[in-house]
C-alpha atoms as a PDB file:
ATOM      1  CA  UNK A   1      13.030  23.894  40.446  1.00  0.00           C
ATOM      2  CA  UNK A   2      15.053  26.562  38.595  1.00  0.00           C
ATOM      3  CA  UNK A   3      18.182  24.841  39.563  1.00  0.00           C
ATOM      4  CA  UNK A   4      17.035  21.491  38.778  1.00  0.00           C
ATOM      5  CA  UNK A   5      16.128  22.612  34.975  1.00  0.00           C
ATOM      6  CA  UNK A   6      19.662  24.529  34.748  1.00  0.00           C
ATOM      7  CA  UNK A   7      21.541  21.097  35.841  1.00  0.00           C
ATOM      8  CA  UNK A   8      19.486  18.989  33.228  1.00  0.00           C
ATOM      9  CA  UNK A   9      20.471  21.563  30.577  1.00  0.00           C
ATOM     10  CA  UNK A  10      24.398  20.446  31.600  1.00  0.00           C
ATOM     11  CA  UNK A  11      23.252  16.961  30.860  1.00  0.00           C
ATOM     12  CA  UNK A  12      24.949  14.803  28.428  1.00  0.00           C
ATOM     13  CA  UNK A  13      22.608  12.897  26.328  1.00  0.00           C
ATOM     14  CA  UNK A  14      24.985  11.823  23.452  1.00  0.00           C
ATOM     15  CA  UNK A  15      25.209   7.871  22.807  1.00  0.00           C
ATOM     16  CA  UNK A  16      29.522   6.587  22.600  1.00  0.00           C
ATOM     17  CA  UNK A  17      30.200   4.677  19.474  1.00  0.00           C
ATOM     18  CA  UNK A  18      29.627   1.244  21.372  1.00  0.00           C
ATOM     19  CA  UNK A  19      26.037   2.337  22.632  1.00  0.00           C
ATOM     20  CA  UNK A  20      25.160   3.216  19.049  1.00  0.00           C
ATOM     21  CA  UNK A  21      26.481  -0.005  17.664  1.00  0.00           C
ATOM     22  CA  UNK A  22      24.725  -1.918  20.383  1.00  0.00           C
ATOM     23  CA  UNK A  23      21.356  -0.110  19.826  1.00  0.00           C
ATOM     24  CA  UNK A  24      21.589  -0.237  15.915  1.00  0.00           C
ATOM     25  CA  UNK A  25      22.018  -4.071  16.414  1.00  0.00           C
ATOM     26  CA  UNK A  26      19.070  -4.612  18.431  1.00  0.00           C
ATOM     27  CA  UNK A  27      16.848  -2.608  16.405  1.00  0.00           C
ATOM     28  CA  UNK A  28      17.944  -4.279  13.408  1.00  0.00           C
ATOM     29  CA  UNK A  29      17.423  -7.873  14.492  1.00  0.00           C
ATOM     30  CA  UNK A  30      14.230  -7.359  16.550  1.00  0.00           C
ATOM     31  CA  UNK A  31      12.777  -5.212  13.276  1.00  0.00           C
ATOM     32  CA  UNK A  32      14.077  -7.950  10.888  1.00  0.00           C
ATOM     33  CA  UNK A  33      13.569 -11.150  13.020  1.00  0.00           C
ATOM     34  CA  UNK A  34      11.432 -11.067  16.100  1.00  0.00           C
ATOM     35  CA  UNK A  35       8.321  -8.444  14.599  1.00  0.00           C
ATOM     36  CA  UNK A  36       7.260 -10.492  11.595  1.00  0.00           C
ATOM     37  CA  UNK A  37       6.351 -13.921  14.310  1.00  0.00           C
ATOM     38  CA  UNK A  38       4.961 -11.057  17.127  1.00  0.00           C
ATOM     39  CA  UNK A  39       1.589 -11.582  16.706  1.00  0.00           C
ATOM     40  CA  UNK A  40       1.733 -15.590  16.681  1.00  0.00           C
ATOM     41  CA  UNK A  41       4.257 -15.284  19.787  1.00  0.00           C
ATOM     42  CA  UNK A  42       1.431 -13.459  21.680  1.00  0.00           C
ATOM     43  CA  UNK A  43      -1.689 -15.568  20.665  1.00  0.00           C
ATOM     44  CA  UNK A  44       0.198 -18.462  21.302  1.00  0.00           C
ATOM     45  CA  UNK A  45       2.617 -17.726  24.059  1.00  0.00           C
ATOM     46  CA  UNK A  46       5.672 -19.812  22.686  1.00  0.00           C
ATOM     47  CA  UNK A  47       8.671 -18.319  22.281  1.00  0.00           C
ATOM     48  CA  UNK A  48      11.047 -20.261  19.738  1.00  0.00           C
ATOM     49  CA  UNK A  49      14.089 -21.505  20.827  1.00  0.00           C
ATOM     50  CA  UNK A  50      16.001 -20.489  17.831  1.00  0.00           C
ATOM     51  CA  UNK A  51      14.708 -16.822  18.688  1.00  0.00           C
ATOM     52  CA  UNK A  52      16.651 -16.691  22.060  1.00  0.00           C
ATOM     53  CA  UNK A  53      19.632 -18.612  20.562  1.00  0.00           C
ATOM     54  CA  UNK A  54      19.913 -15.857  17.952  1.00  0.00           C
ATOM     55  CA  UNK A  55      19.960 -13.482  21.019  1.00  0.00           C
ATOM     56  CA  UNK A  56      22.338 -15.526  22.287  1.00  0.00           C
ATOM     57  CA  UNK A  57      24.446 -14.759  19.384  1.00  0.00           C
ATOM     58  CA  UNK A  58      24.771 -11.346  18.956  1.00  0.00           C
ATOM     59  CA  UNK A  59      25.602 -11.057  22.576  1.00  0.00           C
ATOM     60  CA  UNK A  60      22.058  -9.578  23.335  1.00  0.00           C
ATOM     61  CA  UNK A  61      21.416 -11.989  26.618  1.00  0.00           C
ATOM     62  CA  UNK A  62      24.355 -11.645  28.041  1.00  0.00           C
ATOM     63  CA  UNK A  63      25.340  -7.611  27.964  1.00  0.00           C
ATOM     64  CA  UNK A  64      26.030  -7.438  31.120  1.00  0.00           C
ATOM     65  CA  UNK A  65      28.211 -10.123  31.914  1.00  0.00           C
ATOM     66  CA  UNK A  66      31.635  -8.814  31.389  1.00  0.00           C
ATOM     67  CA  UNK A  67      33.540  -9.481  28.329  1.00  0.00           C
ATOM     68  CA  UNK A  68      36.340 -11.605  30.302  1.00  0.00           C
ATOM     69  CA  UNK A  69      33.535 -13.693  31.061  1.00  0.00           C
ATOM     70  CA  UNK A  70      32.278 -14.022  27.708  1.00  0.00           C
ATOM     71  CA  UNK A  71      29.674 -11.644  28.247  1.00  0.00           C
ATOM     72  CA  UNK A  72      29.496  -8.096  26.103  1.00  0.00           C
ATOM     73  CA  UNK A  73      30.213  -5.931  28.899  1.00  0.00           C
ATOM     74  CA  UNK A  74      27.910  -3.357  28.095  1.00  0.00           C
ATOM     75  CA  UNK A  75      27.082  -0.309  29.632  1.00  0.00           C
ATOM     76  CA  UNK A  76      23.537   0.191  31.437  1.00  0.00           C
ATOM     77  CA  UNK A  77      23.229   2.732  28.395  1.00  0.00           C
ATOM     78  CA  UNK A  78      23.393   0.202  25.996  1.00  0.00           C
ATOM     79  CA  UNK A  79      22.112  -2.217  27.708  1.00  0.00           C
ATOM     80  CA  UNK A  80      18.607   0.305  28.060  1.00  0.00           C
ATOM     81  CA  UNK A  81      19.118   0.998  24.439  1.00  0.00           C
ATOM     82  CA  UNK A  82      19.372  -2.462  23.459  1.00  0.00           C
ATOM     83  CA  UNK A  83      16.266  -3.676  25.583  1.00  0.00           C
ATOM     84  CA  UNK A  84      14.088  -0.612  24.377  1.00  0.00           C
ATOM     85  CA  UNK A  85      14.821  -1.530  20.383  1.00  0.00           C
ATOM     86  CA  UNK A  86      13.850  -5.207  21.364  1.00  0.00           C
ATOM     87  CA  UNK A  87      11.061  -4.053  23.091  1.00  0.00           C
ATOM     88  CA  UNK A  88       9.527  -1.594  20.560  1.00  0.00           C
ATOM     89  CA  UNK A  89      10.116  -4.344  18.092  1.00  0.00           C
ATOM     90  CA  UNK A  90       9.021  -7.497  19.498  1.00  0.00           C
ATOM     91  CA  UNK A  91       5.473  -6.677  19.328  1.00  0.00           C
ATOM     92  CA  UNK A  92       2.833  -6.884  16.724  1.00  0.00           C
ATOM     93  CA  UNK A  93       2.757  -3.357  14.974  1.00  0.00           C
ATOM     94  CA  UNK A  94      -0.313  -1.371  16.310  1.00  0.00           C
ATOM     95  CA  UNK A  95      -3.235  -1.029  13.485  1.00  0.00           C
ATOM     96  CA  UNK A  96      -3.919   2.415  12.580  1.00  0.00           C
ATOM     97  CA  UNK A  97      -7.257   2.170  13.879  1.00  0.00           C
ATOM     98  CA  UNK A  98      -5.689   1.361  17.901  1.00  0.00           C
ATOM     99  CA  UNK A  99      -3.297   4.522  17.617  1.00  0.00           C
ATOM    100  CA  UNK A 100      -4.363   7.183  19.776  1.00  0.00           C
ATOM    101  CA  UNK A 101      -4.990  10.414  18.269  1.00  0.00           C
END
């Protein structure tokens, strides 16, 4: 155990330039475009097409596709980074009265 605790203390947890860029992105388009239609998207269960094209856009579907095949060619980093800022942000905010305490 001992050993185990002194290699995660070696452990490089810093993001590269890309990775930040990738997860600043994300954030900023699921915070700015997919959050304010999160509630309607889960009582009704449509997602909008112009939603996924906007994806589409900013490379966010296709990060893993390498960049000489018109993908982004991202890192699983980034790619983890991207998908938690979506994630986090594609849902309804949480009331204060469902937060746990």
């Amino acid at each position: 155990m001992a050993g185990t605790a002194r290699r995660l203390d070696r452990l490089d947890t810093s993001h590269t330039e890309e990775q930040r860029l990738i997860a600043d992105t994300a954030r900023s388009f699921a915070a700015r475009c997919l959050q304010p239609r999160a509630a309607e998207r889960d009582r009704t269960g449509h997602y909008p097409l112009e939603e996924f094209r906007a994806l589409a856009e900013l490379g966010l579907l296709a990060m893993k596709v390498p960049a000489a095949e018109g993908g982004v060619g991202a890192d699983n980093v980034g790619y983890v980074l991207a998908m938690e800022a979506i994630a986090r942000h594609a849902r309804p905010p949480r009331s204060s009265s469902s937060r746990a305490t």
